[in-house]
PDB file of N, CA and C in Angstrom:
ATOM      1  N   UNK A   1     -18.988 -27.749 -46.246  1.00  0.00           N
ATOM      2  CA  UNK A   1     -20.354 -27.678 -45.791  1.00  0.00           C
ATOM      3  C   UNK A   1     -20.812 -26.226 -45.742  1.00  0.00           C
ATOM      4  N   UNK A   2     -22.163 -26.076 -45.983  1.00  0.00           N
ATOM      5  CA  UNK A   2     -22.930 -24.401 -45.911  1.00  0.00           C
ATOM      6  C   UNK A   2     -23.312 -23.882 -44.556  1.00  0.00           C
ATOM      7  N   UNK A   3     -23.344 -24.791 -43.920  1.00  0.00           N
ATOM      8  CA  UNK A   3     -23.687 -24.394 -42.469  1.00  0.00           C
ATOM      9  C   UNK A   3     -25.055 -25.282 -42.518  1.00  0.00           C
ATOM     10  N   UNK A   4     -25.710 -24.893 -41.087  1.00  0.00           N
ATOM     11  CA  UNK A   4     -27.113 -25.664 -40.601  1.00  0.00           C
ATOM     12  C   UNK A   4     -28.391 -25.406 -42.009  1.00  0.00           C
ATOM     13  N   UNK A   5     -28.795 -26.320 -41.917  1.00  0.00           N
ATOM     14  CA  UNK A   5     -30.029 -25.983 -42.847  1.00  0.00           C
ATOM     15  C   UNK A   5     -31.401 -25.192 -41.935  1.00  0.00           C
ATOM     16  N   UNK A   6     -31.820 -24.611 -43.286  1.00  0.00           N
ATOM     17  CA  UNK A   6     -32.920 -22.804 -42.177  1.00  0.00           C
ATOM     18  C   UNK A   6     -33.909 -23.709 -43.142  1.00  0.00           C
ATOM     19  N   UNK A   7     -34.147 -23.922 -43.941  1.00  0.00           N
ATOM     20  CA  UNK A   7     -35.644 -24.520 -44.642  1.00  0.00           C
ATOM     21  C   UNK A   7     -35.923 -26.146 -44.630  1.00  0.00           C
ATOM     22  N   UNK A   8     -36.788 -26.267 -45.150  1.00  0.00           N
ATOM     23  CA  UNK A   8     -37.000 -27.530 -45.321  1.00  0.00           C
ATOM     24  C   UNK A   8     -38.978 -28.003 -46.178  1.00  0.00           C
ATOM     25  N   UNK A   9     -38.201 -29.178 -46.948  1.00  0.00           N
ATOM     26  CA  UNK A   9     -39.782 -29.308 -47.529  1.00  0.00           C
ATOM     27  C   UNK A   9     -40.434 -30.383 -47.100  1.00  0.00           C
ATOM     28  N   UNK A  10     -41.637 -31.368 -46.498  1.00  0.00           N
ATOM     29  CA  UNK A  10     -41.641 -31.992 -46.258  1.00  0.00           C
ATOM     30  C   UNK A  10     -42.853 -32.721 -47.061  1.00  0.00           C
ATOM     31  N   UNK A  11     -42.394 -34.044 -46.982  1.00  0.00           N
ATOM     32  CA  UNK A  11     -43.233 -34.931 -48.245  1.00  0.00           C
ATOM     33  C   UNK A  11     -44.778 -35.681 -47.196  1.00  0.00           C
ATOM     34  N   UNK A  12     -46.058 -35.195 -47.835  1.00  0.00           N
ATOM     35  CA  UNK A  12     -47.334 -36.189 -46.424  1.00  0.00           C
ATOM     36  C   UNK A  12     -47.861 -36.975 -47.057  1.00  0.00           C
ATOM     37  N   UNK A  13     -48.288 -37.805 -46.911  1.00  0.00           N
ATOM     38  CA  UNK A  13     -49.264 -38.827 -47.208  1.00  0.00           C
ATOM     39  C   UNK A  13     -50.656 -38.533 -46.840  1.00  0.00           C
ATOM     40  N   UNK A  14     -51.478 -37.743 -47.246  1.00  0.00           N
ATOM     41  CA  UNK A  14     -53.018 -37.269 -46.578  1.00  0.00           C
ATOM     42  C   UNK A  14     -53.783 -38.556 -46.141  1.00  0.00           C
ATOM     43  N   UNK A  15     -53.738 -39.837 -46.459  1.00  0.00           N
ATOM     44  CA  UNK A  15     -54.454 -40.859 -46.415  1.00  0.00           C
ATOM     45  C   UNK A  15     -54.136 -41.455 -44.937  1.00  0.00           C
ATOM     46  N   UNK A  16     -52.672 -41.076 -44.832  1.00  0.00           N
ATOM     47  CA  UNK A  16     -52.262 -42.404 -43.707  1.00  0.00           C
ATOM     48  C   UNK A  16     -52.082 -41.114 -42.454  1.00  0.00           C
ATOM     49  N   UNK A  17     -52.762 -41.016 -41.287  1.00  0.00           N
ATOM     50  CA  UNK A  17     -52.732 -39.926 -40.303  1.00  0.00           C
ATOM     51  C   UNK A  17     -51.974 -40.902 -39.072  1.00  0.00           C
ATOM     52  N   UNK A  18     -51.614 -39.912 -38.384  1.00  0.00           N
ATOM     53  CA  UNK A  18     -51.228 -40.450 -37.236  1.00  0.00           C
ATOM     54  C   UNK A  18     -52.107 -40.697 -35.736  1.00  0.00           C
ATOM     55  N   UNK A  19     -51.919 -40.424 -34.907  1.00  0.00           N
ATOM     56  CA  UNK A  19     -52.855 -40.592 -33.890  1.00  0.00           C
ATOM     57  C   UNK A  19     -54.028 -39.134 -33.589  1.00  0.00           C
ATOM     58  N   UNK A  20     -53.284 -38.336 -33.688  1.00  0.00           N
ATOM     59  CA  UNK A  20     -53.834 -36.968 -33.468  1.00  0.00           C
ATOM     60  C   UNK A  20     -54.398 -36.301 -34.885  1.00  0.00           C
ATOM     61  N   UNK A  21     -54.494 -37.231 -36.028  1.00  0.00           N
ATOM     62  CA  UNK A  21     -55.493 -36.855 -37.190  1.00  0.00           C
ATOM     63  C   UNK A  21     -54.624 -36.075 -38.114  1.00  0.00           C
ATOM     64  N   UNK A  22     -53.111 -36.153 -37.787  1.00  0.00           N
ATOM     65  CA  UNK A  22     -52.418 -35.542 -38.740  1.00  0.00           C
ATOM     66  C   UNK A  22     -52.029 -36.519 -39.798  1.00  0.00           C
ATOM     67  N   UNK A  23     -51.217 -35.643 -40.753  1.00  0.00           N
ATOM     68  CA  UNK A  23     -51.175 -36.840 -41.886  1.00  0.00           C
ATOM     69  C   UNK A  23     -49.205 -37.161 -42.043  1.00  0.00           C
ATOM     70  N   UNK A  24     -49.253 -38.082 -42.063  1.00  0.00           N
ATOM     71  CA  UNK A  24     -47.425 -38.958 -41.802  1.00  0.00           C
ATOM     72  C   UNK A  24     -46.857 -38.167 -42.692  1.00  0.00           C
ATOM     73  N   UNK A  25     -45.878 -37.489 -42.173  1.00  0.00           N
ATOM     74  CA  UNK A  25     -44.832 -37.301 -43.077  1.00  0.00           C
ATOM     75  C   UNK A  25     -43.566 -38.670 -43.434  1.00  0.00           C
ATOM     76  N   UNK A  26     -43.741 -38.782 -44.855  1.00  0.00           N
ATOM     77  CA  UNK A  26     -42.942 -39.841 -45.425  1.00  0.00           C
ATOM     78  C   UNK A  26     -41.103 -39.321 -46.092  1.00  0.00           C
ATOM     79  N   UNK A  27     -40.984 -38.188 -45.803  1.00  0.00           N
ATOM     80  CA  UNK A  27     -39.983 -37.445 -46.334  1.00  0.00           C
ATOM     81  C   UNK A  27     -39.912 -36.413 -45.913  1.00  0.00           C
ATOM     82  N   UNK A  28     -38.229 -35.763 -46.205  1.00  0.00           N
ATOM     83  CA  UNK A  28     -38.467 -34.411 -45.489  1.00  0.00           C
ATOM     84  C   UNK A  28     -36.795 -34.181 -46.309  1.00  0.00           C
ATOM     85  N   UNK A  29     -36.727 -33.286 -46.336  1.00  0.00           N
ATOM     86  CA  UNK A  29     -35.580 -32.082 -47.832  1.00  0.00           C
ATOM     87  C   UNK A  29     -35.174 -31.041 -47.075  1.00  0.00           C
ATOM     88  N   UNK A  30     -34.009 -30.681 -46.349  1.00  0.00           N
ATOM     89  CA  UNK A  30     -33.736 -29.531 -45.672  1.00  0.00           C
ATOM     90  C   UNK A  30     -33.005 -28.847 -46.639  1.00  0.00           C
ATOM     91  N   UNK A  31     -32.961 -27.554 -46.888  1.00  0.00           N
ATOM     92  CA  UNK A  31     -32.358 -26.199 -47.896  1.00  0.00           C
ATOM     93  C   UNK A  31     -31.739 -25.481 -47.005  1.00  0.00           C
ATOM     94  N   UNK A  32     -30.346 -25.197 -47.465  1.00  0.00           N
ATOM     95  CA  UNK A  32     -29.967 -23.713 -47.281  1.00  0.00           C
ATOM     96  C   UNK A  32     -30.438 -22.615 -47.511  1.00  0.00           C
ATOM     97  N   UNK A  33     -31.227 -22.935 -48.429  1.00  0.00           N
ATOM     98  CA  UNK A  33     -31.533 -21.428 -48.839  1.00  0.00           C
ATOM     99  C   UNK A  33     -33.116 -22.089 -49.120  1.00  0.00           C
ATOM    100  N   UNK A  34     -34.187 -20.905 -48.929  1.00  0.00           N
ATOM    101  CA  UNK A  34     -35.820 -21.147 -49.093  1.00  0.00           C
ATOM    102  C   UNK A  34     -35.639 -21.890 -50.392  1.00  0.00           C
ATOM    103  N   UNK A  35     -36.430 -22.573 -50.335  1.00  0.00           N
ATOM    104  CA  UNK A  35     -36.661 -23.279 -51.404  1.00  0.00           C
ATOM    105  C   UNK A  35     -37.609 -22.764 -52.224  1.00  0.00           C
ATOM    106  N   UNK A  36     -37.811 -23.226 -53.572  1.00  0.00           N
ATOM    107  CA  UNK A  36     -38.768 -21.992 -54.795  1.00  0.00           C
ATOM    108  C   UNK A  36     -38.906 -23.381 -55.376  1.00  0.00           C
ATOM    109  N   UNK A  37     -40.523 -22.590 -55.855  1.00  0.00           N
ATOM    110  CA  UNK A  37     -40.843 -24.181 -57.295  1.00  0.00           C
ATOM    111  C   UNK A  37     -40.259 -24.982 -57.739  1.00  0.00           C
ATOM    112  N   UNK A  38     -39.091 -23.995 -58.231  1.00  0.00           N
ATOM    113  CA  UNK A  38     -38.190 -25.781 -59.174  1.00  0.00           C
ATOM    114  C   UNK A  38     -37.705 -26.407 -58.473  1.00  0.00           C
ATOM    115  N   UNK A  39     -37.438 -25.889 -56.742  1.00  0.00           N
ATOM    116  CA  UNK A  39     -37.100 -27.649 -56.348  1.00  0.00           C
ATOM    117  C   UNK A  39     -38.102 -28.196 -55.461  1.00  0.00           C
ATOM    118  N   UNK A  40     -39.179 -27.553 -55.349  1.00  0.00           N
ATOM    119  CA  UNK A  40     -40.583 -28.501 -55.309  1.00  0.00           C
ATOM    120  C   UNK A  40     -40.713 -28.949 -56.119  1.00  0.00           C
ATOM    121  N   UNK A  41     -40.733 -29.061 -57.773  1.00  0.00           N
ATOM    122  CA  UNK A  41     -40.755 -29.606 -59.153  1.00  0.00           C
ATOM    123  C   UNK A  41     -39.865 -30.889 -59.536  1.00  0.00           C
ATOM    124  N   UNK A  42     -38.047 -30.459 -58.604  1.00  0.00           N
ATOM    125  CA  UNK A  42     -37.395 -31.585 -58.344  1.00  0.00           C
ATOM    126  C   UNK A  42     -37.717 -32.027 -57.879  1.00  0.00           C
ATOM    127  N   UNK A  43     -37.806 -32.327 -56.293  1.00  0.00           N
ATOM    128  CA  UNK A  43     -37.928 -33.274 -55.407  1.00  0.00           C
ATOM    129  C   UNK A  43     -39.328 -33.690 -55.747  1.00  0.00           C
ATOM    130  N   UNK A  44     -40.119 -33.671 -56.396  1.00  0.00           N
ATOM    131  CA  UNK A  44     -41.293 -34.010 -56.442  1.00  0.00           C
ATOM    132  C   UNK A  44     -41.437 -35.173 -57.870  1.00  0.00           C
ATOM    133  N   UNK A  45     -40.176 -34.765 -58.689  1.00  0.00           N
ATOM    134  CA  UNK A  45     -39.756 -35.469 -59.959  1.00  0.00           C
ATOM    135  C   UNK A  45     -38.598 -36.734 -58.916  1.00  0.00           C
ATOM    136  N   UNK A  46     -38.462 -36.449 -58.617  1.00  0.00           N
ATOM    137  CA  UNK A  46     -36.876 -37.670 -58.086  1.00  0.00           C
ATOM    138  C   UNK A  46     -37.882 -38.349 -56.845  1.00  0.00           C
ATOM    139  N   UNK A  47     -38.915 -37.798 -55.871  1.00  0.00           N
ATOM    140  CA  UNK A  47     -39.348 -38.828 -55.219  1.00  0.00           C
ATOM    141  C   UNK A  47     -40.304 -40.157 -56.755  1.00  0.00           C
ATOM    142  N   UNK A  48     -41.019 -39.080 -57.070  1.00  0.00           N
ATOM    143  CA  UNK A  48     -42.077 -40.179 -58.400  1.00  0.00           C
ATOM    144  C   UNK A  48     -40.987 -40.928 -58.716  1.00  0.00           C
ATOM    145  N   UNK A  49     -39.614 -40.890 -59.056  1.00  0.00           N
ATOM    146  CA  UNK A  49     -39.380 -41.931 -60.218  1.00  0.00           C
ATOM    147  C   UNK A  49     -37.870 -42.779 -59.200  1.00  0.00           C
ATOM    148  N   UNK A  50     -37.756 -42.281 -58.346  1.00  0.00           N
ATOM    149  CA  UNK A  50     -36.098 -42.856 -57.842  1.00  0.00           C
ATOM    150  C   UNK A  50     -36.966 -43.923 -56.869  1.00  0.00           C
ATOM    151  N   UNK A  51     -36.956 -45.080 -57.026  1.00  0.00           N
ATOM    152  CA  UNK A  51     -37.369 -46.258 -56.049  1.00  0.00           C
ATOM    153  C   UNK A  51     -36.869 -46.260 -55.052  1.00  0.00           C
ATOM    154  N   UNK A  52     -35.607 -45.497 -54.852  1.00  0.00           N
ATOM    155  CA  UNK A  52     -34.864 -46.117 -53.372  1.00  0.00           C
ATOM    156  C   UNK A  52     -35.461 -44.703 -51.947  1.00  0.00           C
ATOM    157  N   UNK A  53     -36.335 -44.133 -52.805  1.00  0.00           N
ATOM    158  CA  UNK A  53     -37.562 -43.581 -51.890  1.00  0.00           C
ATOM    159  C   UNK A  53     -38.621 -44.434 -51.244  1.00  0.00           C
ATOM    160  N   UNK A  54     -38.987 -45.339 -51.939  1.00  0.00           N
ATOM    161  CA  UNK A  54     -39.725 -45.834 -51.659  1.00  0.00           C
ATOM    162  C   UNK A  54     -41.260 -45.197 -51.444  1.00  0.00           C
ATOM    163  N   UNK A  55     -41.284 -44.476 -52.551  1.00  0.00           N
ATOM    164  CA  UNK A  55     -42.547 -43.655 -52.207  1.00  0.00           C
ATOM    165  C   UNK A  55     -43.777 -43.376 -53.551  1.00  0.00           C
ATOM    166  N   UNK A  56     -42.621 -44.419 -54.448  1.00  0.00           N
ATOM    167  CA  UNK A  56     -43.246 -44.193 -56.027  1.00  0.00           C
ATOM    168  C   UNK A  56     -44.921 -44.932 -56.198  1.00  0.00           C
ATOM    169  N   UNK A  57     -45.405 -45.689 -54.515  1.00  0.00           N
ATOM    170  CA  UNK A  57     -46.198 -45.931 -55.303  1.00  0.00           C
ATOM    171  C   UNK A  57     -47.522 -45.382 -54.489  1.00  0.00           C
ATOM    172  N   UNK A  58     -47.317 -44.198 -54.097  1.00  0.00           N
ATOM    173  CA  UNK A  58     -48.049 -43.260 -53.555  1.00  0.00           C
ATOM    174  C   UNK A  58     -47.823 -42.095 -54.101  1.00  0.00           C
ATOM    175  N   UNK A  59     -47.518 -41.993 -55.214  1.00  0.00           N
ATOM    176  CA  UNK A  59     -46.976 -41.018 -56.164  1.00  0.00           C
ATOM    177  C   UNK A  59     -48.428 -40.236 -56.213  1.00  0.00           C
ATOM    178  N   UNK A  60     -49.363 -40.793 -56.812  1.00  0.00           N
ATOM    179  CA  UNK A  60     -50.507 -40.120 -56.739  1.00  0.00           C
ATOM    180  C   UNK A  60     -51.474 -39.478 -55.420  1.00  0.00           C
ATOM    181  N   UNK A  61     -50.909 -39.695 -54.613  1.00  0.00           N
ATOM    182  CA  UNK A  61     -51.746 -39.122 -53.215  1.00  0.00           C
ATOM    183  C   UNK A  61     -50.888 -38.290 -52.483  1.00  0.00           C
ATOM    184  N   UNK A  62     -49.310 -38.509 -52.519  1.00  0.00           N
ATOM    185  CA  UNK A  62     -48.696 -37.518 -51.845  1.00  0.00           C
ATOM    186  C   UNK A  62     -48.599 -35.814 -52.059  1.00  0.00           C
ATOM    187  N   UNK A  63     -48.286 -34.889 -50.706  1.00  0.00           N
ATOM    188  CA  UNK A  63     -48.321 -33.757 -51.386  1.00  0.00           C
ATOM    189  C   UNK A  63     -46.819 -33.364 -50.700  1.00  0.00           C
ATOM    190  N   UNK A  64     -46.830 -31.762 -50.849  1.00  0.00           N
ATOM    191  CA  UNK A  64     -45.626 -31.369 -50.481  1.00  0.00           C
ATOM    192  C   UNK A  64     -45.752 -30.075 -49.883  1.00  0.00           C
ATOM    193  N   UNK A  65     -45.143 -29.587 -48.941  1.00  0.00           N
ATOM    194  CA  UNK A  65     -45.638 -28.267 -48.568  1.00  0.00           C
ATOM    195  C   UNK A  65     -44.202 -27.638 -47.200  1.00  0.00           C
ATOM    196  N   UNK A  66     -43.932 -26.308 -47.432  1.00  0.00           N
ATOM    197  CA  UNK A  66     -42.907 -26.234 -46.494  1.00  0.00           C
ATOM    198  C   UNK A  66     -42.936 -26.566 -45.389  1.00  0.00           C
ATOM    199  N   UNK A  67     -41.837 -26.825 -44.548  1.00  0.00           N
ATOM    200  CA  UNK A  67     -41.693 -27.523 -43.447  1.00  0.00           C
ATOM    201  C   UNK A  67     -41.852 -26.147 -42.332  1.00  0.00           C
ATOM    202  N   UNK A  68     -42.318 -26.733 -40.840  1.00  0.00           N
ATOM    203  CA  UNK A  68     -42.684 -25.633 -40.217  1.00  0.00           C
ATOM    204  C   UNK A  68     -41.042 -25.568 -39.476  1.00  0.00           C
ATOM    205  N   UNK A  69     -40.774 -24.416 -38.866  1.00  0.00           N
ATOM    206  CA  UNK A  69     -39.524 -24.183 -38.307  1.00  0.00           C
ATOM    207  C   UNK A  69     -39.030 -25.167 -37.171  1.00  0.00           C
ATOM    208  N   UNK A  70     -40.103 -25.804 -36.307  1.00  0.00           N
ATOM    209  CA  UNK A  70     -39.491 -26.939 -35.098  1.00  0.00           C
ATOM    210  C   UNK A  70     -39.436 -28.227 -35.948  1.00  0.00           C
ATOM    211  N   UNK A  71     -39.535 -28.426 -37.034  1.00  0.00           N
ATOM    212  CA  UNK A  71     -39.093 -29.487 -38.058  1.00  0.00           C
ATOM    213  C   UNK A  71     -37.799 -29.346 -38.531  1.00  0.00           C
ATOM    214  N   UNK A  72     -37.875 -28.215 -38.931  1.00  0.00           N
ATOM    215  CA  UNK A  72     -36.132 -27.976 -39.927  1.00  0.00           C
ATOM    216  C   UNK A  72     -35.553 -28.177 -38.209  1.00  0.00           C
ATOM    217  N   UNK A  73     -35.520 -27.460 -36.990  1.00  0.00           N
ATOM    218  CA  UNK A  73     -34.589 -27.918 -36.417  1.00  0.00           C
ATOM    219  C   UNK A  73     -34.413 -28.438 -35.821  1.00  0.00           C
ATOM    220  N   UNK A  74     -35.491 -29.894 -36.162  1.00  0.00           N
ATOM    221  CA  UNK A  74     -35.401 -31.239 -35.386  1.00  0.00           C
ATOM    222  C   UNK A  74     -34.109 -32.004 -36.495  1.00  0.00           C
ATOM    223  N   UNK A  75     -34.215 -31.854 -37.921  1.00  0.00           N
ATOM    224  CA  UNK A  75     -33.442 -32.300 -38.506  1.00  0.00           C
ATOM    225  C   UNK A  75     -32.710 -31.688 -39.010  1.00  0.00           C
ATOM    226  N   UNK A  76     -32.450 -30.811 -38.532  1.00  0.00           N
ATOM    227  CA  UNK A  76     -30.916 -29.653 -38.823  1.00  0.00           C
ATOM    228  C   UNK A  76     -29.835 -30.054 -37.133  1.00  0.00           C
ATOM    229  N   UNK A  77     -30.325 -30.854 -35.934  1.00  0.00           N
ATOM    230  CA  UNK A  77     -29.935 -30.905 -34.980  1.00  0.00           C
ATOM    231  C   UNK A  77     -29.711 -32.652 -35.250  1.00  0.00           C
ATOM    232  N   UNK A  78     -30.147 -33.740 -36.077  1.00  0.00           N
ATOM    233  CA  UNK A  78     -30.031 -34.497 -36.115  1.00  0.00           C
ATOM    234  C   UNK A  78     -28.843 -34.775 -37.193  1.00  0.00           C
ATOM    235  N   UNK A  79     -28.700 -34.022 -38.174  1.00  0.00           N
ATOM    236  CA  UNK A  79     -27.369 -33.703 -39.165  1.00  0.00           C
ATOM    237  C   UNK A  79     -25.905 -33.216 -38.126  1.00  0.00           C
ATOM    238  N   UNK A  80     -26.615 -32.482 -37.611  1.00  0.00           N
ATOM    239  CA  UNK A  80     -25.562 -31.774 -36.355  1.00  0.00           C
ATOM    240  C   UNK A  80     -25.035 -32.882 -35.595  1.00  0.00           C
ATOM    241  N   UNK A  81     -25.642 -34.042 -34.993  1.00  0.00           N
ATOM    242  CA  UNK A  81     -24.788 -35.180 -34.207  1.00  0.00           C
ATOM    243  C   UNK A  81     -24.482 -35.712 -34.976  1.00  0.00           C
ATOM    244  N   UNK A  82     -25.047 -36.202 -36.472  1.00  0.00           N
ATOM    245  CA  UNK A  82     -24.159 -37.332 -37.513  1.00  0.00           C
ATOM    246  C   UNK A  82     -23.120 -36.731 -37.432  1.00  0.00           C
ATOM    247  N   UNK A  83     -22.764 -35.437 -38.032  1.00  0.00           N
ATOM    248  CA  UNK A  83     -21.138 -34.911 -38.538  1.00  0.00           C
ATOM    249  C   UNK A  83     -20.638 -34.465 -36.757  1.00  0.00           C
ATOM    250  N   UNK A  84     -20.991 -34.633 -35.845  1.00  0.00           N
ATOM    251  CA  UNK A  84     -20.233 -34.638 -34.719  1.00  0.00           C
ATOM    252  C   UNK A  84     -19.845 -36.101 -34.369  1.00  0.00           C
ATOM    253  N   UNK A  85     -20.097 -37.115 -34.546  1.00  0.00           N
ATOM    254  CA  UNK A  85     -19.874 -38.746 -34.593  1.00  0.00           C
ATOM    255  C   UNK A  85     -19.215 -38.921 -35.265  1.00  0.00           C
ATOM    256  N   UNK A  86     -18.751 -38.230 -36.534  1.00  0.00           N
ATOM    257  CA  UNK A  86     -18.130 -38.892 -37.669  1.00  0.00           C
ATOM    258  C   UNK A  86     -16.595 -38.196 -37.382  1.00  0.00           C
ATOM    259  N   UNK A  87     -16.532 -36.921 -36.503  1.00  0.00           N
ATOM    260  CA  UNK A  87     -15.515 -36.293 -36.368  1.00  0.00           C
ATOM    261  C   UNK A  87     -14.811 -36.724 -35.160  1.00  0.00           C
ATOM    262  N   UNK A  88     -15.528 -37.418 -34.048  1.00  0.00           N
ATOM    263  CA  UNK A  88     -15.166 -37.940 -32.675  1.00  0.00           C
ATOM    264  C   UNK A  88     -14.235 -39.243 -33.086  1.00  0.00           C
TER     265      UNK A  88
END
């Protein structure tokens, strides 16, 4: 393992908001290292076409944009108890 993940990209749906007028995040990609175009280009190629996203058919409305820092370490702390469960 690389250690905790410091980035993250997260996938929105602009159409579908939540209560407070934000828009749902449907996905979310944590990086070791900042992430750069080509893997906004990936993950943006593997959500469109891999079904077991379940996101191919909002392919046309979703966007993508970096994740803010109390995100990466909501799910850099949620990786952190899986591999502490799996080691207990």
């Amino acid at each position: 393992m690389e250690g905790r993940i410091k980035y993250g990209l997260m996938v929105v749906d602009p159409t579908d908001l939540d209560e407070d007028s934000n828009p749902s995040i449907v996905h979310f990609c944590g990086y070791w290292n900042k992430p750069d175009e080509d893997n906004i280009n990936h993950l943006r190629e593997e959500i469109s076409t891999d079904e077991t996203f379940g996101l191919t058919e909002i392919v046309d409305r979703f966007e993508i944009y970096p994740a803010p820092f109390y995100l990466v370490e909501y799910y850099a702390n949620i990786i952190d108890e899986m591999e502490n469960d799996e080691v207990d």
